[in-house]
PDB file of N, CA and C in Angstrom:
ATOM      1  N   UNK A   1     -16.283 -43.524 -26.468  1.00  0.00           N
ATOM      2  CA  UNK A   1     -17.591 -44.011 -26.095  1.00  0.00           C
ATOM      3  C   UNK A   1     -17.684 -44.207 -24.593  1.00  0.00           C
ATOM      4  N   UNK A   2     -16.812 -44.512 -23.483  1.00  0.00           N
ATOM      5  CA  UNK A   2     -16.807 -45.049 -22.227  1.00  0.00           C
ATOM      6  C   UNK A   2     -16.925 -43.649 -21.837  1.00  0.00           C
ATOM      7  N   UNK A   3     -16.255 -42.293 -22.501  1.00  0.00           N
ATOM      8  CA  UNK A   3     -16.606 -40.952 -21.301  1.00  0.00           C
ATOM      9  C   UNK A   3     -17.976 -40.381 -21.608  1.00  0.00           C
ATOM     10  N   UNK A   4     -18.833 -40.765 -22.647  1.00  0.00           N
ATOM     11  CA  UNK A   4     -19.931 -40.583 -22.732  1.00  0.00           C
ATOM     12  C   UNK A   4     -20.843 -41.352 -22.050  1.00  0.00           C
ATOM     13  N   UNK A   5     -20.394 -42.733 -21.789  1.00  0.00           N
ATOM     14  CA  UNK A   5     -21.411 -43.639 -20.962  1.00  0.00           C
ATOM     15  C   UNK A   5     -20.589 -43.219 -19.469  1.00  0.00           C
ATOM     16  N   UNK A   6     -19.788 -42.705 -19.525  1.00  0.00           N
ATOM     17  CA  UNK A   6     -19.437 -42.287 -17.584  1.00  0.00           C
ATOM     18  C   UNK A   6     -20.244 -40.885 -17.111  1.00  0.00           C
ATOM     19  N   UNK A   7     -20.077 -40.222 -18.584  1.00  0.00           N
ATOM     20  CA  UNK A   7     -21.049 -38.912 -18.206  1.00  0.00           C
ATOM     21  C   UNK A   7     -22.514 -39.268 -17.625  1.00  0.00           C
ATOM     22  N   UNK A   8     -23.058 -39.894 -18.537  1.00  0.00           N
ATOM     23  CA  UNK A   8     -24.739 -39.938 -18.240  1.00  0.00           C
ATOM     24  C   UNK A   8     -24.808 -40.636 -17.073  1.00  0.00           C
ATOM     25  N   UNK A   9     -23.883 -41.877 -16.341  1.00  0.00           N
ATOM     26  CA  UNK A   9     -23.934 -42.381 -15.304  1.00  0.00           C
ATOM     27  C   UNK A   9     -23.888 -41.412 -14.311  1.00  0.00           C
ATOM     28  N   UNK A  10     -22.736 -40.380 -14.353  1.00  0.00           N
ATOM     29  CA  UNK A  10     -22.989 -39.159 -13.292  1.00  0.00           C
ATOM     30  C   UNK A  10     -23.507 -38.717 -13.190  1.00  0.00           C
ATOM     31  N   UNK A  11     -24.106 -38.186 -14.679  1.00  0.00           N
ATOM     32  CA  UNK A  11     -25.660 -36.949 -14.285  1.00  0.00           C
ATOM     33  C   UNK A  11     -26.736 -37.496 -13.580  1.00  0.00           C
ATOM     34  N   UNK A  12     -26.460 -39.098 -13.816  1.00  0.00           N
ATOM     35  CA  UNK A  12     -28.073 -39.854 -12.842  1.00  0.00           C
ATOM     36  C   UNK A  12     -27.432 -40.094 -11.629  1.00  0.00           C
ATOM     37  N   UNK A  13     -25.908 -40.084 -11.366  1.00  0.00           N
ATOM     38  CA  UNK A  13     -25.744 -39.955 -10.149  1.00  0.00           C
ATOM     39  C   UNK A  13     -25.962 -38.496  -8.973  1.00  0.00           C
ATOM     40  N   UNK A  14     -25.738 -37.854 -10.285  1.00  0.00           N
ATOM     41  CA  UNK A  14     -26.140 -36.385  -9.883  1.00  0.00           C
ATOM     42  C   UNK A  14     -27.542 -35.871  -9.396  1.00  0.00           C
ATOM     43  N   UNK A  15     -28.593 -36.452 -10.449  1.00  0.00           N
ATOM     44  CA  UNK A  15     -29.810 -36.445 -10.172  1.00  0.00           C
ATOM     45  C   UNK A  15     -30.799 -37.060  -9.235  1.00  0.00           C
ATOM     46  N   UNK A  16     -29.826 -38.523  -8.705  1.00  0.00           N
ATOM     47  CA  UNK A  16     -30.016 -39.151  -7.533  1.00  0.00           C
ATOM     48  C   UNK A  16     -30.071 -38.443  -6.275  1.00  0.00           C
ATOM     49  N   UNK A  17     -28.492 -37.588  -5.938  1.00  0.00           N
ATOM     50  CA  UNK A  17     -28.378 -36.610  -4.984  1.00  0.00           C
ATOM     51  C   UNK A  17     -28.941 -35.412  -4.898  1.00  0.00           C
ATOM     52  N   UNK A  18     -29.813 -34.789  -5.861  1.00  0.00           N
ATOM     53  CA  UNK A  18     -30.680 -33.681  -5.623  1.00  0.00           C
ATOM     54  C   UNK A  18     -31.865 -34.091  -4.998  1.00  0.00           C
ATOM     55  N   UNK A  19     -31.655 -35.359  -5.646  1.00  0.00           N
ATOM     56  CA  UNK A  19     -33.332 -35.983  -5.238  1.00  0.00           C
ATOM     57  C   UNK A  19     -33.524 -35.919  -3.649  1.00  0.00           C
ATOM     58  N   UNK A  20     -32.111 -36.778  -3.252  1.00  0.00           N
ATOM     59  CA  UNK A  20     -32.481 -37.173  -2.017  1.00  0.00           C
ATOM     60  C   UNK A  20     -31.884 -35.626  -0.848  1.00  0.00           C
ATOM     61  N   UNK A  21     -31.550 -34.856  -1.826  1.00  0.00           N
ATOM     62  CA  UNK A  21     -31.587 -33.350  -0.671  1.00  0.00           C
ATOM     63  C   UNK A  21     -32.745 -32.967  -0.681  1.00  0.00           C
ATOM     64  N   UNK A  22     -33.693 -33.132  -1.769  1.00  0.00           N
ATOM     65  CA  UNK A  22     -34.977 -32.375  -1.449  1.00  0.00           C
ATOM     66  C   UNK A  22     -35.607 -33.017  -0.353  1.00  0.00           C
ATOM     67  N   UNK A  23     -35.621 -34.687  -0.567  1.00  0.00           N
ATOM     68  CA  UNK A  23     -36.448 -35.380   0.204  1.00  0.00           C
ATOM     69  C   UNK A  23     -35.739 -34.845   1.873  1.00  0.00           C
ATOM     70  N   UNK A  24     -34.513 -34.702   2.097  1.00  0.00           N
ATOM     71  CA  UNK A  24     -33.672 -34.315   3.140  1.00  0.00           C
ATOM     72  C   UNK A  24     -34.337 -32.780   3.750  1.00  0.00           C
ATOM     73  N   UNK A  25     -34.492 -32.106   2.879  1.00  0.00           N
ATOM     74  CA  UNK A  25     -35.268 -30.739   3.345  1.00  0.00           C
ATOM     75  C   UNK A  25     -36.446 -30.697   3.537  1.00  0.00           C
ATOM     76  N   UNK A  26     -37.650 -31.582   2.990  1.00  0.00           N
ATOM     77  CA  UNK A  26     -38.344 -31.817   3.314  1.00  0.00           C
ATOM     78  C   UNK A  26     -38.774 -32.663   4.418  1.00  0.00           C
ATOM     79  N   UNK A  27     -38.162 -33.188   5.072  1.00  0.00           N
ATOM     80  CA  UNK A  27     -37.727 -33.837   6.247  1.00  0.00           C
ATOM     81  C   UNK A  27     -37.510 -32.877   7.041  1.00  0.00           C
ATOM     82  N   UNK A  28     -36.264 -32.114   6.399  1.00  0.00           N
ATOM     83  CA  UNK A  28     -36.233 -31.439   7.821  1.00  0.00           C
ATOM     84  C   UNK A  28     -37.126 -30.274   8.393  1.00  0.00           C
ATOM     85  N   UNK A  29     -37.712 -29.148   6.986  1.00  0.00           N
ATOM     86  CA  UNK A  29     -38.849 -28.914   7.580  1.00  0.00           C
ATOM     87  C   UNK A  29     -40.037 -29.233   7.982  1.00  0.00           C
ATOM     88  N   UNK A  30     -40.286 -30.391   7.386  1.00  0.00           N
ATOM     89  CA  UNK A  30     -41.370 -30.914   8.829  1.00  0.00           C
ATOM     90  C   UNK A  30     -41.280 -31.500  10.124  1.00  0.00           C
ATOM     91  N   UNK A  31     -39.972 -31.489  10.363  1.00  0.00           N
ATOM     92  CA  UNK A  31     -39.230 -31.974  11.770  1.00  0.00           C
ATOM     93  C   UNK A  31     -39.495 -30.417  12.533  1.00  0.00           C
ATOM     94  N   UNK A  32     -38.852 -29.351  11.769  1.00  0.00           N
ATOM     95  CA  UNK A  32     -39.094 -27.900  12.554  1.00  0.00           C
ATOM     96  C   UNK A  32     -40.183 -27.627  13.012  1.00  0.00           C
ATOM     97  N   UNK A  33     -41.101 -27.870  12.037  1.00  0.00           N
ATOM     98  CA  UNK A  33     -42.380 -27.951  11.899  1.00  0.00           C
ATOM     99  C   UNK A  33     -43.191 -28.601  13.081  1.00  0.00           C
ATOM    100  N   UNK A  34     -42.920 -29.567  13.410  1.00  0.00           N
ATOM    101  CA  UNK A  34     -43.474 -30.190  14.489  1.00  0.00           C
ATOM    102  C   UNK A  34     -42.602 -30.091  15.657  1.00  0.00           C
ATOM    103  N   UNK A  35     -41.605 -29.478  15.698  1.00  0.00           N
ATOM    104  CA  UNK A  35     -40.817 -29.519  16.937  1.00  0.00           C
ATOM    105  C   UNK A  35     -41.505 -28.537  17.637  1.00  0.00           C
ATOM    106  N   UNK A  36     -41.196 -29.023  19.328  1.00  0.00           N
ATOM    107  CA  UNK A  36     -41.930 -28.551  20.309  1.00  0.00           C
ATOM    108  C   UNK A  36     -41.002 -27.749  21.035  1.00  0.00           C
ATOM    109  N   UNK A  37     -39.669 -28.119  20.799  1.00  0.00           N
ATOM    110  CA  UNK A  37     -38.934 -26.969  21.923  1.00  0.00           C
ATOM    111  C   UNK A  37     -37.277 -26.718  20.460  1.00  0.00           C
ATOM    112  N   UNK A  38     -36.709 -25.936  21.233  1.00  0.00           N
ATOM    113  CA  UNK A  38     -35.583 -25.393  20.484  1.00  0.00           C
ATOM    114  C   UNK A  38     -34.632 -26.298  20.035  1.00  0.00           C
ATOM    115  N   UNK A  39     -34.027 -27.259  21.178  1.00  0.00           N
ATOM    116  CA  UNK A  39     -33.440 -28.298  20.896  1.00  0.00           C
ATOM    117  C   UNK A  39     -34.183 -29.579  19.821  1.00  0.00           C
ATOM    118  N   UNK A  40     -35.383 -29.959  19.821  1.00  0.00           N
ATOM    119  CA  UNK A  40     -35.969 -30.721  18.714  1.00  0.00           C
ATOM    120  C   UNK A  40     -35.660 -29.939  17.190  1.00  0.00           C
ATOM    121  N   UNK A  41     -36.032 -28.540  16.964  1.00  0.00           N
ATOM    122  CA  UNK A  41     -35.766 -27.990  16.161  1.00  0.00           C
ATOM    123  C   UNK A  41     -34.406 -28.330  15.352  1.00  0.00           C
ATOM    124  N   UNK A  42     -33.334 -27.828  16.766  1.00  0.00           N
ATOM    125  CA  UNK A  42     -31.456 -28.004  16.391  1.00  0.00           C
ATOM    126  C   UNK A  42     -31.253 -29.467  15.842  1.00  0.00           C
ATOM    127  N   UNK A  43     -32.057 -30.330  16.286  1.00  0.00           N
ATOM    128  CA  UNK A  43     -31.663 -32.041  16.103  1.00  0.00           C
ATOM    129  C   UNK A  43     -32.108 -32.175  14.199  1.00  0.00           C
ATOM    130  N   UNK A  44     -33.876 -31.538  14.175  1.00  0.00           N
ATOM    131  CA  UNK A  44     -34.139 -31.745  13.038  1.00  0.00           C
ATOM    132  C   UNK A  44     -33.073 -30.864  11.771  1.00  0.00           C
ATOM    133  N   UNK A  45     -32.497 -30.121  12.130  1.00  0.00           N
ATOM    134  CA  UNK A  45     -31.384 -29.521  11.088  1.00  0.00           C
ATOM    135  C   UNK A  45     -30.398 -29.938  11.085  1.00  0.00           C
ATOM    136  N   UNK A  46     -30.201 -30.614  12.246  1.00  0.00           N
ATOM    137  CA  UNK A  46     -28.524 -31.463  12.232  1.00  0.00           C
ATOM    138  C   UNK A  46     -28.702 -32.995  11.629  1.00  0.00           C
ATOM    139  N   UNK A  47     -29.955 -33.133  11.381  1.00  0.00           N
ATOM    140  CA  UNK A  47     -30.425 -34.371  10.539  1.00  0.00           C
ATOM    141  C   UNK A  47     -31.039 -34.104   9.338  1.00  0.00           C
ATOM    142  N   UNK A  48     -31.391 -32.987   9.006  1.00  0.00           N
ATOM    143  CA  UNK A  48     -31.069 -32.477   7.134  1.00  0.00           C
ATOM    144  C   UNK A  48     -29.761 -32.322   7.568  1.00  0.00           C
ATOM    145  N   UNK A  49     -28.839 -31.900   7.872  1.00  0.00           N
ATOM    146  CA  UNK A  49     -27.547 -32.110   7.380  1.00  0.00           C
ATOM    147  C   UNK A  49     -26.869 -32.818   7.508  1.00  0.00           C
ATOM    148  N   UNK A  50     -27.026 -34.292   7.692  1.00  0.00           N
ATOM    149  CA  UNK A  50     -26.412 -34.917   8.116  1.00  0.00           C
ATOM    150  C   UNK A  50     -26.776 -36.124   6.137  1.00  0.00           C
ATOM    151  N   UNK A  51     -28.312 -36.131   6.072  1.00  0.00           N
ATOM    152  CA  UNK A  51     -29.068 -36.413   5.036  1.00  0.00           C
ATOM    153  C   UNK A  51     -28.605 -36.208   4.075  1.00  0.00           C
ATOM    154  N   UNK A  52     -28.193 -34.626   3.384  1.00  0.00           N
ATOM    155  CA  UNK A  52     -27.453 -33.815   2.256  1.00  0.00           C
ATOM    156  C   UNK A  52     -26.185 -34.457   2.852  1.00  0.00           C
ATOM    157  N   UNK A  53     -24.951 -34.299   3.768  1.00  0.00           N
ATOM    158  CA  UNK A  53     -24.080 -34.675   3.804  1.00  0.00           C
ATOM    159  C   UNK A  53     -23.605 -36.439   3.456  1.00  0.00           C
ATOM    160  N   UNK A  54     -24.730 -37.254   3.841  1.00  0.00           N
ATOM    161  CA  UNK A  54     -24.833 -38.543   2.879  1.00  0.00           C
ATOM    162  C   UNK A  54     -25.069 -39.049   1.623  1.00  0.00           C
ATOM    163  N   UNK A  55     -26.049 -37.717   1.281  1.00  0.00           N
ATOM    164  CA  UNK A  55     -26.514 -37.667  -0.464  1.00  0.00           C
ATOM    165  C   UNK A  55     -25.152 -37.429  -1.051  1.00  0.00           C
ATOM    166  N   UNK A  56     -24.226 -36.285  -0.594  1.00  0.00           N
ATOM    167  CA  UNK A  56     -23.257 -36.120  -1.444  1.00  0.00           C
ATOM    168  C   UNK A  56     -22.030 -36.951  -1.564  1.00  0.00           C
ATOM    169  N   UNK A  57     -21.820 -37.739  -0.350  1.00  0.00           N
ATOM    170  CA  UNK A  57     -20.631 -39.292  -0.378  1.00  0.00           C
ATOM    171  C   UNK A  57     -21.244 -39.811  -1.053  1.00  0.00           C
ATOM    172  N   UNK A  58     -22.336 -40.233  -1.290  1.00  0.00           N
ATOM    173  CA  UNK A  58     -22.918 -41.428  -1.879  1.00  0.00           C
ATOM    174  C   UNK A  58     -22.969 -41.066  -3.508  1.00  0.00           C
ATOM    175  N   UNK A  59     -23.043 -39.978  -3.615  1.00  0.00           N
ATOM    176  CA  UNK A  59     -22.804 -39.088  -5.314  1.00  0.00           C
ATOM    177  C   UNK A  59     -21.419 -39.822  -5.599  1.00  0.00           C
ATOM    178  N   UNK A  60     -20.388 -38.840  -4.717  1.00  0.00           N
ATOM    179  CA  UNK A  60     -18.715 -39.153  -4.880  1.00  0.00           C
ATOM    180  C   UNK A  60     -18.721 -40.713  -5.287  1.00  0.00           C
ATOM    181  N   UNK A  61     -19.167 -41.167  -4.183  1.00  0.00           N
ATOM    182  CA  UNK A  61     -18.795 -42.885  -4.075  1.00  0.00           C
ATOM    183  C   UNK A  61     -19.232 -43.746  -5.363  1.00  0.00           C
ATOM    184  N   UNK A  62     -20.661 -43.383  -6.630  1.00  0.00           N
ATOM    185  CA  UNK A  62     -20.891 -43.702  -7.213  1.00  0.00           C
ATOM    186  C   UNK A  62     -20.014 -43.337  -8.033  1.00  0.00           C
ATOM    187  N   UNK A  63     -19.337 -41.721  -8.510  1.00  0.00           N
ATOM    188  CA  UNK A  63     -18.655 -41.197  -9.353  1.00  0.00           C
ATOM    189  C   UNK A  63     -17.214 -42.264  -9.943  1.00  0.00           C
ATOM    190  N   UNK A  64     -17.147 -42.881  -8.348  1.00  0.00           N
ATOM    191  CA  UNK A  64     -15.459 -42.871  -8.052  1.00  0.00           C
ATOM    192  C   UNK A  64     -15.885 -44.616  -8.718  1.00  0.00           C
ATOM    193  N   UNK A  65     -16.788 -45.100  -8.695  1.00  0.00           N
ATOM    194  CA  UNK A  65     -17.265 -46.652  -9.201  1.00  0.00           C
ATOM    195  C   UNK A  65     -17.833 -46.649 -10.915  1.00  0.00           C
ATOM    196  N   UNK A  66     -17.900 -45.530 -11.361  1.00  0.00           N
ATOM    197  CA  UNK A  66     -18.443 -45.689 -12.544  1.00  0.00           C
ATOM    198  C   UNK A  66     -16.333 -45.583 -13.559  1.00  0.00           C
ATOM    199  N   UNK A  67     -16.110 -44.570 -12.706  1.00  0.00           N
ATOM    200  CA  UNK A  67     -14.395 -44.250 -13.104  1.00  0.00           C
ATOM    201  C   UNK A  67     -13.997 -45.708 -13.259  1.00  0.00           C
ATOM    202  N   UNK A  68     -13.667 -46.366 -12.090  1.00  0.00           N
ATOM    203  CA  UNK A  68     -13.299 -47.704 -11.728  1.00  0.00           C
ATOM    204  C   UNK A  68     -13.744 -48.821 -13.188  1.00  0.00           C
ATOM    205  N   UNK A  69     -15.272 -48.707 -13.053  1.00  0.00           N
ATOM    206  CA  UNK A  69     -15.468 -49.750 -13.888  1.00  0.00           C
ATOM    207  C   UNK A  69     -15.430 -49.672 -15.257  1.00  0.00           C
ATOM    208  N   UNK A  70     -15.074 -47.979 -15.705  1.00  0.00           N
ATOM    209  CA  UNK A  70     -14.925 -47.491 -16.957  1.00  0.00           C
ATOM    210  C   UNK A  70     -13.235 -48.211 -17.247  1.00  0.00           C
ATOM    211  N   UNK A  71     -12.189 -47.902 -16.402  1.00  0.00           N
ATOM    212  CA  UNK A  71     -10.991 -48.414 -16.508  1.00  0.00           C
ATOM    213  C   UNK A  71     -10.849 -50.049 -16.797  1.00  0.00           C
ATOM    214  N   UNK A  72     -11.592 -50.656 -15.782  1.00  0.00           N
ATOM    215  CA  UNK A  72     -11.544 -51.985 -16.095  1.00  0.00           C
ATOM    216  C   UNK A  72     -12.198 -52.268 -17.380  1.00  0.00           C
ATOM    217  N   UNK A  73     -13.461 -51.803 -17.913  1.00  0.00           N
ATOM    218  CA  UNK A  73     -13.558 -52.314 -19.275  1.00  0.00           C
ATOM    219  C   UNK A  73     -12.686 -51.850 -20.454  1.00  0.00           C
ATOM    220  N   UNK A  74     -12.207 -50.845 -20.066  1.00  0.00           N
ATOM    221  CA  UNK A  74     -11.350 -50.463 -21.225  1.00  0.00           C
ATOM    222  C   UNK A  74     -10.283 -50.985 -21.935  1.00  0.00           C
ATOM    223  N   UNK A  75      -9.820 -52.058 -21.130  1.00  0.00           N
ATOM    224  CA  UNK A  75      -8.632 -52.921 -21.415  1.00  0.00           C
ATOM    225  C   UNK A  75      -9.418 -54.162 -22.045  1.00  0.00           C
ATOM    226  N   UNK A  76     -10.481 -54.191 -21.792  1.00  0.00           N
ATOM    227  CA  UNK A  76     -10.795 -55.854 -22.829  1.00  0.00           C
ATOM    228  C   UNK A  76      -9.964 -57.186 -22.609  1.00  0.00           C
ATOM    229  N   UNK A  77      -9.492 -57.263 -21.389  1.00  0.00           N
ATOM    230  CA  UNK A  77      -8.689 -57.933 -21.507  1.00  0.00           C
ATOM    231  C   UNK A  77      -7.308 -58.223 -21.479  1.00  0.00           C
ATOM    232  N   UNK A  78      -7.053 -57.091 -21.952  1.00  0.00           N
ATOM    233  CA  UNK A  78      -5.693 -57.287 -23.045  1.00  0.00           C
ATOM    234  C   UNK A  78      -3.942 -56.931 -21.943  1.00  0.00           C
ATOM    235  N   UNK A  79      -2.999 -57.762 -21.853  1.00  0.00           N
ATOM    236  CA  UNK A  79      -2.350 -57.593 -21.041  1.00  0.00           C
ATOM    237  C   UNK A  79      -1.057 -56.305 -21.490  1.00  0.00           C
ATOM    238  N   UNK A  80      -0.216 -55.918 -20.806  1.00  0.00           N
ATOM    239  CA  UNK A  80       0.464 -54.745 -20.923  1.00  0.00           C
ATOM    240  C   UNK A  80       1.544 -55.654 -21.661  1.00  0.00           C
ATOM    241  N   UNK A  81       2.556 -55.077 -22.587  1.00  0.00           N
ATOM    242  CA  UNK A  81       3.624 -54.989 -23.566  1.00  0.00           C
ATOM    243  C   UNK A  81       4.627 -54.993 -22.403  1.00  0.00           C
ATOM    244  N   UNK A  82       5.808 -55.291 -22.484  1.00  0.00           N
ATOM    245  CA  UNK A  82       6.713 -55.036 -21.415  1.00  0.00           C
ATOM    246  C   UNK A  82       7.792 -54.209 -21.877  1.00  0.00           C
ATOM    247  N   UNK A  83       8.315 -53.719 -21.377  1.00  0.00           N
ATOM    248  CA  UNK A  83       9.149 -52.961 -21.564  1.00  0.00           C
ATOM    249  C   UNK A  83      10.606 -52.885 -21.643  1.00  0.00           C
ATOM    250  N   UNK A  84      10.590 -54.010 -21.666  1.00  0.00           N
ATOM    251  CA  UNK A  84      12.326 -54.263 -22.081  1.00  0.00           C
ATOM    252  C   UNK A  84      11.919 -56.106 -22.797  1.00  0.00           C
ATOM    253  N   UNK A  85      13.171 -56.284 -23.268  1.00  0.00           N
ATOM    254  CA  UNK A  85      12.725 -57.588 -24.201  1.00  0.00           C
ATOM    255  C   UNK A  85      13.405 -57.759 -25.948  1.00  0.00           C
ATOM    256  N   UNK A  86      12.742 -58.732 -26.686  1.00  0.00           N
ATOM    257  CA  UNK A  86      13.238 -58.918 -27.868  1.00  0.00           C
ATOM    258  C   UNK A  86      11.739 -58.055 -28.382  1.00  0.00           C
ATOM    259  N   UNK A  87      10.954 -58.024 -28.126  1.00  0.00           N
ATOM    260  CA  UNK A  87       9.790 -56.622 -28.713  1.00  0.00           C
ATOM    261  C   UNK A  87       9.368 -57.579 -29.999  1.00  0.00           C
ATOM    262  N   UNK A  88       8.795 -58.740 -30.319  1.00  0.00           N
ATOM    263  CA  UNK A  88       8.486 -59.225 -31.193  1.00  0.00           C
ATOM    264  C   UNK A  88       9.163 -59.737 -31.963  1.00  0.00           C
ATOM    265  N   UNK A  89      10.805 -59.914 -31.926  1.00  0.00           N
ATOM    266  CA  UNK A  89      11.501 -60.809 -32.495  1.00  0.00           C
ATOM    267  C   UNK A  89      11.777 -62.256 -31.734  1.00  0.00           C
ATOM    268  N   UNK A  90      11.854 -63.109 -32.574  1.00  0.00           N
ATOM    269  CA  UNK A  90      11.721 -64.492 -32.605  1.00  0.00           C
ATOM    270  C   UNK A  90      12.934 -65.278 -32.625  1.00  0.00           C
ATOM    271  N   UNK A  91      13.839 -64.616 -31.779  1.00  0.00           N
ATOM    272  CA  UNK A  91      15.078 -65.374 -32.172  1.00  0.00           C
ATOM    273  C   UNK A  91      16.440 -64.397 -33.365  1.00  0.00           C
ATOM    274  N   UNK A  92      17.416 -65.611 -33.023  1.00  0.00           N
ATOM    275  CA  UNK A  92      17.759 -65.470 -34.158  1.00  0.00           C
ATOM    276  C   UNK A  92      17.455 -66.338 -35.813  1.00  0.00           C
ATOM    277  N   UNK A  93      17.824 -65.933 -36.634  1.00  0.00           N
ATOM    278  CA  UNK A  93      17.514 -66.144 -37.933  1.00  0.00           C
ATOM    279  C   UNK A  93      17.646 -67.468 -38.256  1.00  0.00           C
ATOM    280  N   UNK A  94      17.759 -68.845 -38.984  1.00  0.00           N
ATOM    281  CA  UNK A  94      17.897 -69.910 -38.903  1.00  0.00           C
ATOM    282  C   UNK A  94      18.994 -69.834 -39.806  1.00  0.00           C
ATOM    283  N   UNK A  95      20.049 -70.795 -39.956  1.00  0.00           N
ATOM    284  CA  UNK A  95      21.549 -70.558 -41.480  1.00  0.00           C
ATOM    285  C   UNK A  95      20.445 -71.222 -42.287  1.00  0.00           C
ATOM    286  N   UNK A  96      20.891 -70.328 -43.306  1.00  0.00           N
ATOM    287  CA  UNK A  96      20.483 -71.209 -44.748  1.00  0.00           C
ATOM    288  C   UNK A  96      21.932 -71.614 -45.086  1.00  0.00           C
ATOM    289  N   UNK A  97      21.389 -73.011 -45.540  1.00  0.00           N
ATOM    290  CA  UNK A  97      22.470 -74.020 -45.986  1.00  0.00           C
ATOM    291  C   UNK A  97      23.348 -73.285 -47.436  1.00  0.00           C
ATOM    292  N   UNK A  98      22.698 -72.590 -47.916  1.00  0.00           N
ATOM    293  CA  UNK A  98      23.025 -71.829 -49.364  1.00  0.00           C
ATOM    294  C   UNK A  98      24.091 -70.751 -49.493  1.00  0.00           C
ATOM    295  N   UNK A  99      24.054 -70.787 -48.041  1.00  0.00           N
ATOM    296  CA  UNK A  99      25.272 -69.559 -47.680  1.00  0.00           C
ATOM    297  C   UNK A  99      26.301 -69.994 -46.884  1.00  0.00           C
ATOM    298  N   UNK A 100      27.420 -70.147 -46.478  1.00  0.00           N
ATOM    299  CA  UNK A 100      28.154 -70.682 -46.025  1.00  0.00           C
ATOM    300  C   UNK A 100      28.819 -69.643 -44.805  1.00  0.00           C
ATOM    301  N   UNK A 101      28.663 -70.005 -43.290  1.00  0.00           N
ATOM    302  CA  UNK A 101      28.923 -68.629 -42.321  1.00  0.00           C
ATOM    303  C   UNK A 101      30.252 -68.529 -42.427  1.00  0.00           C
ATOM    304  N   UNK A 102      30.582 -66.940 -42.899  1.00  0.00           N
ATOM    305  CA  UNK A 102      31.946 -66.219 -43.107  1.00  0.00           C
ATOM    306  C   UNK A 102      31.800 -65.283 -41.814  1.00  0.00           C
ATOM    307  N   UNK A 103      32.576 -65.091 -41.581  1.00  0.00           N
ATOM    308  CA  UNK A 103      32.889 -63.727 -40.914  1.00  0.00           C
ATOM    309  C   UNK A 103      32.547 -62.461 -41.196  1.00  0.00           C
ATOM    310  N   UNK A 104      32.880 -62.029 -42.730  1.00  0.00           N
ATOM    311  CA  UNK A 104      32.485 -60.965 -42.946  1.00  0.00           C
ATOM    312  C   UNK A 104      31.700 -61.514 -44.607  1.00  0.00           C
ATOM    313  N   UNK A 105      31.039 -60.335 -45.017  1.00  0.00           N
ATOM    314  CA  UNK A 105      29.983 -60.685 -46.426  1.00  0.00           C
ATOM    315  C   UNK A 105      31.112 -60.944 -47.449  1.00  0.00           C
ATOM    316  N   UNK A 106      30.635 -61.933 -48.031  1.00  0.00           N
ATOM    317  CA  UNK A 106      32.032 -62.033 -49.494  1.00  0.00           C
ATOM    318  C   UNK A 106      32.100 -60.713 -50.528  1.00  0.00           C
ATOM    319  N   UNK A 107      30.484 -60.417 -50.499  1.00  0.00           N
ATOM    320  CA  UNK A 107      31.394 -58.832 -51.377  1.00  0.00           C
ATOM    321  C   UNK A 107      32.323 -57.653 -50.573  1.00  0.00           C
ATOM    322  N   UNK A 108      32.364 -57.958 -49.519  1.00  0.00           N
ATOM    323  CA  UNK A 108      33.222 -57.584 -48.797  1.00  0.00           C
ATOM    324  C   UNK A 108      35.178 -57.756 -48.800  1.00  0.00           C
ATOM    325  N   UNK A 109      35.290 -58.805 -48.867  1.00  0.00           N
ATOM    326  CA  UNK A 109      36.315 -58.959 -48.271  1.00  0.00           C
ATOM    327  C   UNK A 109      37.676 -58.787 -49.446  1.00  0.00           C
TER     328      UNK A 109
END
């Protein structure tokens, strides 16, 4: 369930960054558009690209925060097992009085 709710978070992160390249191209051709000499022109394209080049960190940067917060919920909480240890044993066994400690088992010996 969490890579299905990380998917749709990207595609709207995805859909965020198209958005704001169009708005970025549209910017920049009406910057061309109104520019009066060659250099205004060069500025307005180095600012659509500068626009698209922010749309797409800001994509990554959401991507890399939806990952993040997908990991942290995934644990619920719950702390890690360790890896060396008694692994769920409780000790040793308590004597029952009913048996008397031998060395070895009496059908044994």
């Amino acid at each position: 369930m969490q890579t299905a709710k990380v998917k749709v978070k990207d595609m709207v992160s995805s859909a965020k960054e198209k958005a704001k390249e169009a708005t970025a191209s549209a910017q920049g051709e009406a910057g061309e558009a109104t520019a009066a000499t060659h250099g205004e022109k060069e500025m307005a394209k180095e600012e659509e690209r500068a626009r698209k080049a922010q749309a797409s960190a800001d994509k990554h940067q959401e991507k890399a925060e939806h990952r993040a917060d997908a990991a942290a919920a995934g644990r619920h909480g719950t702390t890690r097992v360790p890896l060396s240890g008694p692994h769920g044993h409780h000790g040793a066994p308590a004597a029952d009085s009913a048996y008397p400690a031998t060395e070895k088992h009496p059908a044994y010996i």
